[in-house]
C-alpha atoms as a PDB file:
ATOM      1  CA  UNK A   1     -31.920 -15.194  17.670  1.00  0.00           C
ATOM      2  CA  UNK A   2     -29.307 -12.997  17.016  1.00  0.00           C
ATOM      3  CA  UNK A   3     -26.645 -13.086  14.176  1.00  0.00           C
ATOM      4  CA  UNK A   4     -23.107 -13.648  15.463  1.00  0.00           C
ATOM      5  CA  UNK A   5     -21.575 -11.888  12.902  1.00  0.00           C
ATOM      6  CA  UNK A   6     -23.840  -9.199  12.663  1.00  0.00           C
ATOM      7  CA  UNK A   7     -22.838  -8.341  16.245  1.00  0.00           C
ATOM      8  CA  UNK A   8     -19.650  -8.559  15.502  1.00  0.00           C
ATOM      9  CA  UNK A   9     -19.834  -6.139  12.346  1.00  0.00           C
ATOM     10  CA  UNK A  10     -21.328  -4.167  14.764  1.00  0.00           C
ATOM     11  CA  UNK A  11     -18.899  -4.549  17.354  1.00  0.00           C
ATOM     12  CA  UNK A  12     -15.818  -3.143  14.888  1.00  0.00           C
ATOM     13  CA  UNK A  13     -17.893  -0.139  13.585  1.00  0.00           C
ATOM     14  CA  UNK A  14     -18.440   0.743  17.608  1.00  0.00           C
ATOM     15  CA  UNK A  15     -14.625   0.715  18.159  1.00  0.00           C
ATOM     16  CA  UNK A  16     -13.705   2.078  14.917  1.00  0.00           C
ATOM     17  CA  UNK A  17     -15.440   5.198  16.031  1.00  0.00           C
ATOM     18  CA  UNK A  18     -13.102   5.871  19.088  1.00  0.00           C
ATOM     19  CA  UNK A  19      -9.828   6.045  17.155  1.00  0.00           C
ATOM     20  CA  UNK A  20     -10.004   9.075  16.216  1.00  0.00           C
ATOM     21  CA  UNK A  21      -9.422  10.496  20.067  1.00  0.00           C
ATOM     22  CA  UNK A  22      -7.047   8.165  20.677  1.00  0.00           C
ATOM     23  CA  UNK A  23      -2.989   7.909  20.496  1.00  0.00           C
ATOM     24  CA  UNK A  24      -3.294   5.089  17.690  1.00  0.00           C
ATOM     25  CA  UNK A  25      -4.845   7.928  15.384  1.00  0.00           C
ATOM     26  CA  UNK A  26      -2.033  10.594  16.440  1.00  0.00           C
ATOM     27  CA  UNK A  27       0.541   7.452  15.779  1.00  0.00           C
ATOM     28  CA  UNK A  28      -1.514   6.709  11.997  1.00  0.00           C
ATOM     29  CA  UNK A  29      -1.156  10.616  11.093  1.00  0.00           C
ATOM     30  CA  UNK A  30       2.517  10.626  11.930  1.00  0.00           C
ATOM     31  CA  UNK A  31       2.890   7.745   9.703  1.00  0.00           C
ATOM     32  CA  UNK A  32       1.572   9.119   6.881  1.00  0.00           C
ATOM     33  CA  UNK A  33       3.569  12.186   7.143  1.00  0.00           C
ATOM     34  CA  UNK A  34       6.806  10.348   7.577  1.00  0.00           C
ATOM     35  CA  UNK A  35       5.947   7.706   4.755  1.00  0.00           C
ATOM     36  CA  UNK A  36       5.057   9.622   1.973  1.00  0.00           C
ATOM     37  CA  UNK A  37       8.212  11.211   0.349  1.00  0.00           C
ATOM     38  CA  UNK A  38       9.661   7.867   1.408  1.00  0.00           C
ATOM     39  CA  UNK A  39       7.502   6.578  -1.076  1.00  0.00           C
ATOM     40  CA  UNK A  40       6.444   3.447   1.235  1.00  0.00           C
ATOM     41  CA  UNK A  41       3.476   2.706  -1.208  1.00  0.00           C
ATOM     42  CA  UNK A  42       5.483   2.383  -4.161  1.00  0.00           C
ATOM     43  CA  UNK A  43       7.109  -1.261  -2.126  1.00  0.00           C
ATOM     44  CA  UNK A  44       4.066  -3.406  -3.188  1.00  0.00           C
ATOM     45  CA  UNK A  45       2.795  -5.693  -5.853  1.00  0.00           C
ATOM     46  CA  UNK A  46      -0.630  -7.401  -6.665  1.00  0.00           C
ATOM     47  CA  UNK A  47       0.014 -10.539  -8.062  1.00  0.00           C
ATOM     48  CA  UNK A  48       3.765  -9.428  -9.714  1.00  0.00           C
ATOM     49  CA  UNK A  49       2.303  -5.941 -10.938  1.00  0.00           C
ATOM     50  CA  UNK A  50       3.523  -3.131  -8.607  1.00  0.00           C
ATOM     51  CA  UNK A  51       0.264  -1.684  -6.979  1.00  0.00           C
ATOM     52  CA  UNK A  52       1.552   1.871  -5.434  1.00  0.00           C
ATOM     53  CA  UNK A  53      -1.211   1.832  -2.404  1.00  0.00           C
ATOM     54  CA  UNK A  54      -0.943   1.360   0.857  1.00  0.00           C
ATOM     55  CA  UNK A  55      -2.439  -2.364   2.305  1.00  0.00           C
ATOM     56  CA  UNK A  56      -4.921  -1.017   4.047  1.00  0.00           C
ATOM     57  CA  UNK A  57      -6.348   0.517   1.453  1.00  0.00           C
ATOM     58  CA  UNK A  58      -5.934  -2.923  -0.581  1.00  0.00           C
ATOM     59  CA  UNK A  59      -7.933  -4.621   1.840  1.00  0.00           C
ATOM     60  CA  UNK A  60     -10.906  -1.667   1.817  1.00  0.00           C
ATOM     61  CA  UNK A  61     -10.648  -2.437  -1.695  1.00  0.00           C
ATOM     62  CA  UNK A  62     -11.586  -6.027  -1.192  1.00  0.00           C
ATOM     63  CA  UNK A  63     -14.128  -5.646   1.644  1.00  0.00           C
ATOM     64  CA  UNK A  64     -15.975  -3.132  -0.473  1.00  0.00           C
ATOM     65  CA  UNK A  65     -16.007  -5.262  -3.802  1.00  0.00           C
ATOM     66  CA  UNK A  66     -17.197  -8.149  -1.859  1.00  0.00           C
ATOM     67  CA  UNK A  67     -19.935  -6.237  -0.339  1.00  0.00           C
ATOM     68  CA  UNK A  68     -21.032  -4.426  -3.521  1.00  0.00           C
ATOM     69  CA  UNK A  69     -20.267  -7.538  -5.892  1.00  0.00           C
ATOM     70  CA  UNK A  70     -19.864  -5.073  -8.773  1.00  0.00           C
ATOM     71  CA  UNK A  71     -20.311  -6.140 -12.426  1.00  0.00           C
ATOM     72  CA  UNK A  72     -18.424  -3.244 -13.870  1.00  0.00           C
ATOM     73  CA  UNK A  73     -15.277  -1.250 -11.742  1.00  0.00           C
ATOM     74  CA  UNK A  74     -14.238   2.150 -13.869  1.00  0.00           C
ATOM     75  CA  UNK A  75     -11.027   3.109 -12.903  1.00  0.00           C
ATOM     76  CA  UNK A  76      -8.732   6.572 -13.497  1.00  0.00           C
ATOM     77  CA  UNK A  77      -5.233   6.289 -13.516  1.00  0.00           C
ATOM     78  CA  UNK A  78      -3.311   3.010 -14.273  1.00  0.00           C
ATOM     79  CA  UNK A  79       0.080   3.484 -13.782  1.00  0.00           C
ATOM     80  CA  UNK A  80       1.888   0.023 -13.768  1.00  0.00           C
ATOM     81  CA  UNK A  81      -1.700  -2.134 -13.551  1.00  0.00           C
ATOM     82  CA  UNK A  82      -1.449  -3.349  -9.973  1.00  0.00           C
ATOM     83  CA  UNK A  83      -4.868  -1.970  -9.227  1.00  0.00           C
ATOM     84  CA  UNK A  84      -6.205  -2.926 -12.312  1.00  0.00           C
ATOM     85  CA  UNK A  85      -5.003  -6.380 -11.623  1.00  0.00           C
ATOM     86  CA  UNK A  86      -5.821  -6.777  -7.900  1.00  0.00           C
ATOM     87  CA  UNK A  87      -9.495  -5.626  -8.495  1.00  0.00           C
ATOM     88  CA  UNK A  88     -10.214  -8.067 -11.331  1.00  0.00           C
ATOM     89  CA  UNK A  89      -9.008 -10.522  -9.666  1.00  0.00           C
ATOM     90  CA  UNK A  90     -11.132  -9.728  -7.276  1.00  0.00           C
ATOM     91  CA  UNK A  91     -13.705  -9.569  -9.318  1.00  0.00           C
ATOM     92  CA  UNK A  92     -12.498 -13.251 -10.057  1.00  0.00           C
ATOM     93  CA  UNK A  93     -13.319 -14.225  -7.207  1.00  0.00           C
ATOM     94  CA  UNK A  94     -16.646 -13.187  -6.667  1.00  0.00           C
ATOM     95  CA  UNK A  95     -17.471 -15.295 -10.205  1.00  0.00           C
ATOM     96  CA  UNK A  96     -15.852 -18.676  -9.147  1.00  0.00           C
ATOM     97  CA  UNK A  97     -17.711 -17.786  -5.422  1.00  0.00           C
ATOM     98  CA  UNK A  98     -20.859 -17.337  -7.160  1.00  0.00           C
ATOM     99  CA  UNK A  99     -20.467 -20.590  -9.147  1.00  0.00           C
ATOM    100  CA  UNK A 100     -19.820 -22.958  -6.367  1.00  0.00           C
ATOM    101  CA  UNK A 101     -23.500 -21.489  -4.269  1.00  0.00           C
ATOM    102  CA  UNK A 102     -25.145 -21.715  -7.492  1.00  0.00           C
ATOM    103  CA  UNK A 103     -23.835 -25.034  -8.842  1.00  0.00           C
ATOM    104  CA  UNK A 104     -22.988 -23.824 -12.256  1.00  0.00           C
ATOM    105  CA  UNK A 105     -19.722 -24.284 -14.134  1.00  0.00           C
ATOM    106  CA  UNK A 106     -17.649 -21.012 -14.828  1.00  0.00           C
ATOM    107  CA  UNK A 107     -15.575 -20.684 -18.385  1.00  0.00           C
ATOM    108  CA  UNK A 108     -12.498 -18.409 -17.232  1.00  0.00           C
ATOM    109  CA  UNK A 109     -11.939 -16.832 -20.844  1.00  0.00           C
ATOM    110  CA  UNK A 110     -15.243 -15.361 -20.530  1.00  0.00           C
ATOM    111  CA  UNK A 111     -15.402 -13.122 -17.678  1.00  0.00           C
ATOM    112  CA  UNK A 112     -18.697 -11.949 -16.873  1.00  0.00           C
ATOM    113  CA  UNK A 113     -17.301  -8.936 -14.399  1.00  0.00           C
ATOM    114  CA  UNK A 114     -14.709  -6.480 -15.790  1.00  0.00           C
ATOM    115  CA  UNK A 115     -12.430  -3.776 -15.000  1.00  0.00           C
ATOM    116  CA  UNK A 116     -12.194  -0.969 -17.419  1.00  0.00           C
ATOM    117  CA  UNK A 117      -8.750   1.424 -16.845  1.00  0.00           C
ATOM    118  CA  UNK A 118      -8.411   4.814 -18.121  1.00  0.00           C
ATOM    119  CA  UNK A 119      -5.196   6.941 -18.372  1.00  0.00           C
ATOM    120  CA  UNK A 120      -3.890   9.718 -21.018  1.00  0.00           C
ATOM    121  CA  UNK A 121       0.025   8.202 -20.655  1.00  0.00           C
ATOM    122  CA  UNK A 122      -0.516   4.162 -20.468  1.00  0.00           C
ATOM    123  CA  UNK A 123       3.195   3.451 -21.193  1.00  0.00           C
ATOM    124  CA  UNK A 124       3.749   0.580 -23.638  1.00  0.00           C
ATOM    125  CA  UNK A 125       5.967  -1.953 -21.489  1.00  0.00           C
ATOM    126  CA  UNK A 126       2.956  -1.615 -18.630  1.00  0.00           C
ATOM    127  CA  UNK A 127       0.294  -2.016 -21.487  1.00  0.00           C
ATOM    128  CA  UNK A 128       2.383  -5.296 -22.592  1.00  0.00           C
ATOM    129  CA  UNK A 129       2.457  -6.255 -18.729  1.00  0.00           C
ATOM    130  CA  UNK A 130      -1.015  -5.669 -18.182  1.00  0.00           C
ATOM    131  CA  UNK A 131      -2.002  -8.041 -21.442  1.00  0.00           C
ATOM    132  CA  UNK A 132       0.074 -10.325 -21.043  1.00  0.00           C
ATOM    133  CA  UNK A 133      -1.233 -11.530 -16.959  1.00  0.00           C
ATOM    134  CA  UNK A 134      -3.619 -14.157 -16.749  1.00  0.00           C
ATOM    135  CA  UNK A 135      -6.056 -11.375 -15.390  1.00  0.00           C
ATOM    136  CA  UNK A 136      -6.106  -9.250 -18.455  1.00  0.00           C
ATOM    137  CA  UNK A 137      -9.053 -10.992 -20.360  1.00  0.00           C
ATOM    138  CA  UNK A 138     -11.161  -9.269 -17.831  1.00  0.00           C
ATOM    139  CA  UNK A 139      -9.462  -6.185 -18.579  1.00  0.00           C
ATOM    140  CA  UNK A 140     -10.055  -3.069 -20.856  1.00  0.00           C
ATOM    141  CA  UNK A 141      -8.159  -0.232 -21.048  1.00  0.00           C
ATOM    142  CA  UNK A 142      -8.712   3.253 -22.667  1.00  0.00           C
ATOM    143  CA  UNK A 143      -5.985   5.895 -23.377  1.00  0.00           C
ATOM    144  CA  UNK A 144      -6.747   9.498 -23.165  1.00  0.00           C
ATOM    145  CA  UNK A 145      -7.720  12.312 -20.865  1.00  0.00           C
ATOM    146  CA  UNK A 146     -10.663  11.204 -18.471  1.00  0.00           C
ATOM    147  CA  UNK A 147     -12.148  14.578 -18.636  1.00  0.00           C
ATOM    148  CA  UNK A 148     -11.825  14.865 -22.264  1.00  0.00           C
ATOM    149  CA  UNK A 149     -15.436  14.869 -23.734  1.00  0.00           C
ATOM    150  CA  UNK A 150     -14.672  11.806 -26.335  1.00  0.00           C
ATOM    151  CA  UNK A 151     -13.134  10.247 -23.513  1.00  0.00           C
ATOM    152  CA  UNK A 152     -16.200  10.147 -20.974  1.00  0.00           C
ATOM    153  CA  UNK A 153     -18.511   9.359 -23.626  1.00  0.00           C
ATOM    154  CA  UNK A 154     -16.294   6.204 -24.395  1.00  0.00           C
ATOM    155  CA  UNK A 155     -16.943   5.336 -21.503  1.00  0.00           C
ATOM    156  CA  UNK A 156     -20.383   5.882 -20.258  1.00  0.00           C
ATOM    157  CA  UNK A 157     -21.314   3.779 -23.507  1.00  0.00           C
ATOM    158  CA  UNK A 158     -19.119   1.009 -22.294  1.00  0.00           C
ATOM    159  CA  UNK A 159     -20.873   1.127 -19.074  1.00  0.00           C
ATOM    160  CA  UNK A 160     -24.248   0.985 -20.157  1.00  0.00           C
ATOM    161  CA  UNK A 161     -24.434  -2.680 -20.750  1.00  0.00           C
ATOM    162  CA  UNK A 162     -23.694  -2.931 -16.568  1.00  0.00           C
ATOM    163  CA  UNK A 163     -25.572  -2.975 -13.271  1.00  0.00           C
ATOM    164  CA  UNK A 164     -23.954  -2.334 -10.523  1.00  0.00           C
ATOM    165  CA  UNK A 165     -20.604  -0.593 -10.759  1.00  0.00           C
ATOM    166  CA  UNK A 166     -18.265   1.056  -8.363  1.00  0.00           C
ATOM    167  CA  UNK A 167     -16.191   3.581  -8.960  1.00  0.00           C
ATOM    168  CA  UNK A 168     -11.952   4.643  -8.178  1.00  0.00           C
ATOM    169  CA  UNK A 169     -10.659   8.124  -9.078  1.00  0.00           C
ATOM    170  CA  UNK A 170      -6.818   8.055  -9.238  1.00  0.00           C
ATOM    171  CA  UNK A 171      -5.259  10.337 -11.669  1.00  0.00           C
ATOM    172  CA  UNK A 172      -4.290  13.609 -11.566  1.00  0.00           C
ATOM    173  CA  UNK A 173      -4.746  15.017  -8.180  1.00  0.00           C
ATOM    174  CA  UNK A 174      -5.800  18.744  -8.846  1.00  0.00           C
ATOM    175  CA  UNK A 175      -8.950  19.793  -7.389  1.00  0.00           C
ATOM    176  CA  UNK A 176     -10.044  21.111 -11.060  1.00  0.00           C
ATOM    177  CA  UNK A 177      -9.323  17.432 -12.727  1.00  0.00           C
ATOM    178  CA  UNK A 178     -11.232  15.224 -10.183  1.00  0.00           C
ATOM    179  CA  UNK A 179     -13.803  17.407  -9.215  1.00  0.00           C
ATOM    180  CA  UNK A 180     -14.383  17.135 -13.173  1.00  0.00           C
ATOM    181  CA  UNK A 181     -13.545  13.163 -13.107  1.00  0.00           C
ATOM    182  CA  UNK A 182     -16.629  13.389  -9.976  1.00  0.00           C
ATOM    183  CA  UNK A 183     -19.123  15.299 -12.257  1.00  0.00           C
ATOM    184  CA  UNK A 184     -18.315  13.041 -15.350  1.00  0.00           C
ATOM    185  CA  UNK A 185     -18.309   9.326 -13.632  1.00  0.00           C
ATOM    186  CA  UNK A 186     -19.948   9.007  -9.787  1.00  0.00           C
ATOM    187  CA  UNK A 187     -23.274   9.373 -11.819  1.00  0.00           C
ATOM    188  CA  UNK A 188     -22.479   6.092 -12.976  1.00  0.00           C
ATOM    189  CA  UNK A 189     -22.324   4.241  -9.210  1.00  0.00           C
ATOM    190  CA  UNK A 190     -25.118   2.004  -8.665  1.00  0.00           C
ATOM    191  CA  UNK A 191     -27.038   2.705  -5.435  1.00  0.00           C
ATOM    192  CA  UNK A 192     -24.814   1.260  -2.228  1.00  0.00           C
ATOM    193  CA  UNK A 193     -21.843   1.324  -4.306  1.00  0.00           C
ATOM    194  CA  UNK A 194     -19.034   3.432  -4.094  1.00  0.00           C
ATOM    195  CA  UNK A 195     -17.263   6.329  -5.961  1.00  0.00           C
ATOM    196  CA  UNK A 196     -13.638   5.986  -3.932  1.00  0.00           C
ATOM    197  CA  UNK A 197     -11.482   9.070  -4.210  1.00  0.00           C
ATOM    198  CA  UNK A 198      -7.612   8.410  -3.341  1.00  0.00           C
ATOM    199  CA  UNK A 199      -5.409  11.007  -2.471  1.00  0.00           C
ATOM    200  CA  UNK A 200      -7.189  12.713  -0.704  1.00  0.00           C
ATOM    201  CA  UNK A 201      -4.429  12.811   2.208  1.00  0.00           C
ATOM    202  CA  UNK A 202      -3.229  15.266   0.508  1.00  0.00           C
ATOM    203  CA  UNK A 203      -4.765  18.266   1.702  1.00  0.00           C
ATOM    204  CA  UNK A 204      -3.828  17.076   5.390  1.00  0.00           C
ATOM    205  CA  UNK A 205       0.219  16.403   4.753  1.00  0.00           C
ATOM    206  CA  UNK A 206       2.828  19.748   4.889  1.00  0.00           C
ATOM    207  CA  UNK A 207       2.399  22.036   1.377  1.00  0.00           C
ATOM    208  CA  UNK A 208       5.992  21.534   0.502  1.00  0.00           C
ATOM    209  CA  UNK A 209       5.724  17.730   0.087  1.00  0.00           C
ATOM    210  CA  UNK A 210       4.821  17.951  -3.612  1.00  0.00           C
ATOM    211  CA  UNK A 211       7.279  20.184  -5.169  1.00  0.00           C
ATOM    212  CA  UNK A 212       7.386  20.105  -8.766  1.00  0.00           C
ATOM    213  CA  UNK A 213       3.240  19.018  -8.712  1.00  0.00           C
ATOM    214  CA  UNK A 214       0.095  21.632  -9.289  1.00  0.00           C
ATOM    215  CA  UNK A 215      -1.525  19.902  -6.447  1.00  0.00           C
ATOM    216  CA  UNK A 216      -0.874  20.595  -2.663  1.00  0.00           C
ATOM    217  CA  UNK A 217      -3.285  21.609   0.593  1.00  0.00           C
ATOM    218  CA  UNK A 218      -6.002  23.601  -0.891  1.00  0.00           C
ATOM    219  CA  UNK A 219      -6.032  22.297  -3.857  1.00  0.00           C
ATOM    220  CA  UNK A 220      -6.549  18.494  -4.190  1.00  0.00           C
ATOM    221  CA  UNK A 221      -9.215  15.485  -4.722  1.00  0.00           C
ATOM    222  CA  UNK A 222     -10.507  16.127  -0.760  1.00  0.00           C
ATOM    223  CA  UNK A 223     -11.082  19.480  -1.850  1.00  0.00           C
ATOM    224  CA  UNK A 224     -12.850  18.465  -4.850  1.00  0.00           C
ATOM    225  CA  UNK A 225     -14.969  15.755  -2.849  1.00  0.00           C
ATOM    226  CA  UNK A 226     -16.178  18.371  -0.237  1.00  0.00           C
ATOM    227  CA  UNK A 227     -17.495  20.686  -3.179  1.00  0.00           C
ATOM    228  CA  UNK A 228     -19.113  17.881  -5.099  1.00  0.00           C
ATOM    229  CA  UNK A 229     -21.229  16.823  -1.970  1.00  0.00           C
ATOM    230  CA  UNK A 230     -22.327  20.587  -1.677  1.00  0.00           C
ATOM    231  CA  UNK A 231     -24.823  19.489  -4.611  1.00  0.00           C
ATOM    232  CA  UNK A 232     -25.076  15.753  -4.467  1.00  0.00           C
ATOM    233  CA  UNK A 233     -27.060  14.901  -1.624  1.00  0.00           C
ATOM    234  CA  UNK A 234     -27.042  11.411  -3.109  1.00  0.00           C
ATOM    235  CA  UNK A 235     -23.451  10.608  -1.607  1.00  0.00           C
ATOM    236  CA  UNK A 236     -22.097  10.533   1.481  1.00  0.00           C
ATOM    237  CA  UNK A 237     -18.853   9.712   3.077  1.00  0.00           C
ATOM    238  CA  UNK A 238     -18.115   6.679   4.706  1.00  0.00           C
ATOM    239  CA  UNK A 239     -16.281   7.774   7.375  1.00  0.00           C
ATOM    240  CA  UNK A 240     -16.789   4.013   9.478  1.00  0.00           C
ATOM    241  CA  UNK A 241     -14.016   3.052   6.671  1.00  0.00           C
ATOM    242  CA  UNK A 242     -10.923   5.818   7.307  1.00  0.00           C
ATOM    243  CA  UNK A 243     -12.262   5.162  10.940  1.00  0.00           C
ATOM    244  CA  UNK A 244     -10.903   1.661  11.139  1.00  0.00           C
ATOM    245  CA  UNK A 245      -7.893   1.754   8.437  1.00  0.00           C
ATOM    246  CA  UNK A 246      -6.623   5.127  10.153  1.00  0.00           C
ATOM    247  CA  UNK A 247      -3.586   4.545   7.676  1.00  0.00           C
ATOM    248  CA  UNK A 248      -5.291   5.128   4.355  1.00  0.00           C
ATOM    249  CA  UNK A 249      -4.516   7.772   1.441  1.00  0.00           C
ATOM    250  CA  UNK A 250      -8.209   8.367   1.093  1.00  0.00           C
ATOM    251  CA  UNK A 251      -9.694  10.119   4.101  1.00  0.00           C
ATOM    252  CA  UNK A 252     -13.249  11.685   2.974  1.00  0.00           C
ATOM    253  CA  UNK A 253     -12.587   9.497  -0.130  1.00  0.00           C
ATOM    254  CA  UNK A 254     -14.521   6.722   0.751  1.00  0.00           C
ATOM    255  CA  UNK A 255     -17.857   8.210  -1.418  1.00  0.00           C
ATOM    256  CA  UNK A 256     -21.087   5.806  -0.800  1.00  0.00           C
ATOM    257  CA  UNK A 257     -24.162   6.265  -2.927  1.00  0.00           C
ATOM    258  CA  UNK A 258     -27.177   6.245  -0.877  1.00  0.00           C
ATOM    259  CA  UNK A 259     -29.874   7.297  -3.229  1.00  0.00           C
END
């Protein structure tokens, strides 16, 4: 007998795939143009923390971490905490979910999943923010370069104690810095996890949108994905995911580990 919603899994991946030729995909790219220096990201929170993504990439977020049930998420870039805070409580989630199929009894001051944020500036009233929310026990956060040598050892040792763990690169946006953040972290995604890569929309938008940055078309974390894959066989891109959110800052950014 067949599986309902198997099908229709199936049934979204099918149409997902003809978006791209369509007039909805020509209406998602001029919506990206005309919403970035508007800053349209920067209007949402995660549970009172401002978040800076777009929703559809919050929900991508949440479809992948219930899929992959990771024990460990390693993040770059914290800016305010939203993210930090949206995917442990997501994480959250999956341990009260797991409690009630398994019968047990969860103690909520000692998380079992856990989010660990890196970034070299985390500014003190955001650190304060971030420790003070009732999601921060599940929280760690490291201050320094995430390229810097003491900096990736910190936290490959942190990670060893995990099993599955995914991955989100969102720091500096050159195509030197995250193809480094790629060589010094996706090792550490568990097979049929993900390394996600955000930003990378910006090697499709106009080069005078970020004046002032180092990072523009040419020179950017889809830049840096496409030469990482040109040796790691053991990722590919997920393209059924930018397929269906067609408004996302992470085209070629959703990174799956396959071997």
């Amino acid at each position: 007998m067949s599986d309902p919603t198997i099908e229709f899994k199936a049934e979204c991946i099918d149409r997902a795939k003809s978006y791209p030729a369509t007039l909805i995909a020509e209406a998602a790219k001029i919506f990206m143009v005309e919403s970035t220096q508007p800053k349209y990201s920067y209007n949402f929170s995660w549970m009172g923390r401002p978040i800076i993504q777009y929703p559809q990439d919050m929900v991508a977020m949440q479809e992948l971490i219930w899929e992959v049930k990771p024990d460990l998420i390693i993040e770059t870039g914290i800016a305010h905490g939203g993210s930090l805070i949206m995917n442990a409580s997501f994480l959250a989630m999956l341990d009260y979910c797991e409690a009630i199929e398994n019968g047990s009894l969860i103690d909520p001051t000692k998380p079992k999943r856990r989010v660990l944020g890196i970034d070299i500036d985390i500014r003190e009233h955001n650190r304060q923010a971030i420790e003070a929310h009732p999601m921060s026990n599940r929280i760690d956060m490291i201050q320094g370069s995430s390229i810097a040598p003491e900096i990736i050892a910190q936290v490959k040792d942190y990670a060893k104690n995990y099993k599955r763990i995914l991955i989100s690169l969102d720091s500096n946006h050159t195509h030197e810095h995250v193809l480094a953040e790629l060589h010094a972290y996706a090792e550490l995604t568990s097979a049929n996890s993900y390394c996600v890569v955000f930003d990378t929309i910006v090697e499709d938008l106009p080069d005078n949108f970020y004046p002032g940055r180092t990072w523009g078309p040419g020179d950017n974390p889809k830049t840096a994905v496409w030469e990482y894959l040109k040796t790691h066989p053991e990722f590919q891109i997920d393209k059924s995911i930018q397929n269906k959110l067609l408004i996302t800052v992470a085209p070629d950014g959703y990174l799956k580990r396959i071997a």
